[in-house]
C-alpha atoms as a PDB file:
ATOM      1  CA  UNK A   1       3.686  23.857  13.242  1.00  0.00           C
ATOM      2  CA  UNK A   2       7.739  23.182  13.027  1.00  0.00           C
ATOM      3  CA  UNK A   3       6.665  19.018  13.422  1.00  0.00           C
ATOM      4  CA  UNK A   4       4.284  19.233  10.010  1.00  0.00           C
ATOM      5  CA  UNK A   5       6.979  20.978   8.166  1.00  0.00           C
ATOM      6  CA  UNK A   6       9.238  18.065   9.104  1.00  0.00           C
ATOM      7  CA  UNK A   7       7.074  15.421   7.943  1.00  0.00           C
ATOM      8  CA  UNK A   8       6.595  17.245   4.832  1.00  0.00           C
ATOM      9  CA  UNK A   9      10.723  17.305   4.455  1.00  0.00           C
ATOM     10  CA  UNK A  10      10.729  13.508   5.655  1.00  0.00           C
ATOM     11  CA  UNK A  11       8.566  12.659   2.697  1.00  0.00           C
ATOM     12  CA  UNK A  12      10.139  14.717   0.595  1.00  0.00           C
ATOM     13  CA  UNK A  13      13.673  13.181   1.293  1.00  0.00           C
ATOM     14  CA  UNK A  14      11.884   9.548   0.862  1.00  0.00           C
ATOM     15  CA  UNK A  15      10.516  10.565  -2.498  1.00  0.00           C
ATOM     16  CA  UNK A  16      13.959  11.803  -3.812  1.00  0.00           C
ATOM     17  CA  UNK A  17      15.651   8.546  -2.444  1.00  0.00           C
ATOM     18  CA  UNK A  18      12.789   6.080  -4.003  1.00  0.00           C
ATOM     19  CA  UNK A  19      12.974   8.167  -7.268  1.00  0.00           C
ATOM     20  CA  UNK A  20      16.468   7.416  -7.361  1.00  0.00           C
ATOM     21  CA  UNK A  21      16.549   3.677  -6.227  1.00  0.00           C
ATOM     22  CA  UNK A  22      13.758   3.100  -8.925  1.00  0.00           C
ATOM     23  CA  UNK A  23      15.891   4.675 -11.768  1.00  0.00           C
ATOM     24  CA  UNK A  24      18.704   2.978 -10.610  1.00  0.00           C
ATOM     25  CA  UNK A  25      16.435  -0.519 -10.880  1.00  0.00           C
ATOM     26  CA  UNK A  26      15.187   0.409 -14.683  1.00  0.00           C
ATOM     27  CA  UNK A  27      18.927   1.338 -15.563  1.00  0.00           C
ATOM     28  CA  UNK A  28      19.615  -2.056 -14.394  1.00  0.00           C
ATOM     29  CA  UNK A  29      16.541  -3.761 -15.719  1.00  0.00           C
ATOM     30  CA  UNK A  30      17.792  -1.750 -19.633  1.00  0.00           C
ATOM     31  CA  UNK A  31      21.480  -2.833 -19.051  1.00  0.00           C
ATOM     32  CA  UNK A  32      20.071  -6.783 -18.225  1.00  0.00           C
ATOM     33  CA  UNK A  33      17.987  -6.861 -21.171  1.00  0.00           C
END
């Protein structure tokens, strides 16, 4: 039970960090252009 609830916060965590290198990409992408 307590190693599916970690998973779940392991994804979690790697959404948050890919949600925030992808904005940081487009922010880059806006400033290029």
């Amino acid at each position: 039970m307590s190693k599916k609830r970690k998973n779940k916060m392991k994804i979690v965590v790697y959404l948050m960090i890919f949600a925030i290198l992808a904005s940081t990409f487009l922010t880059g992408i806006a400033i290029l252009f």
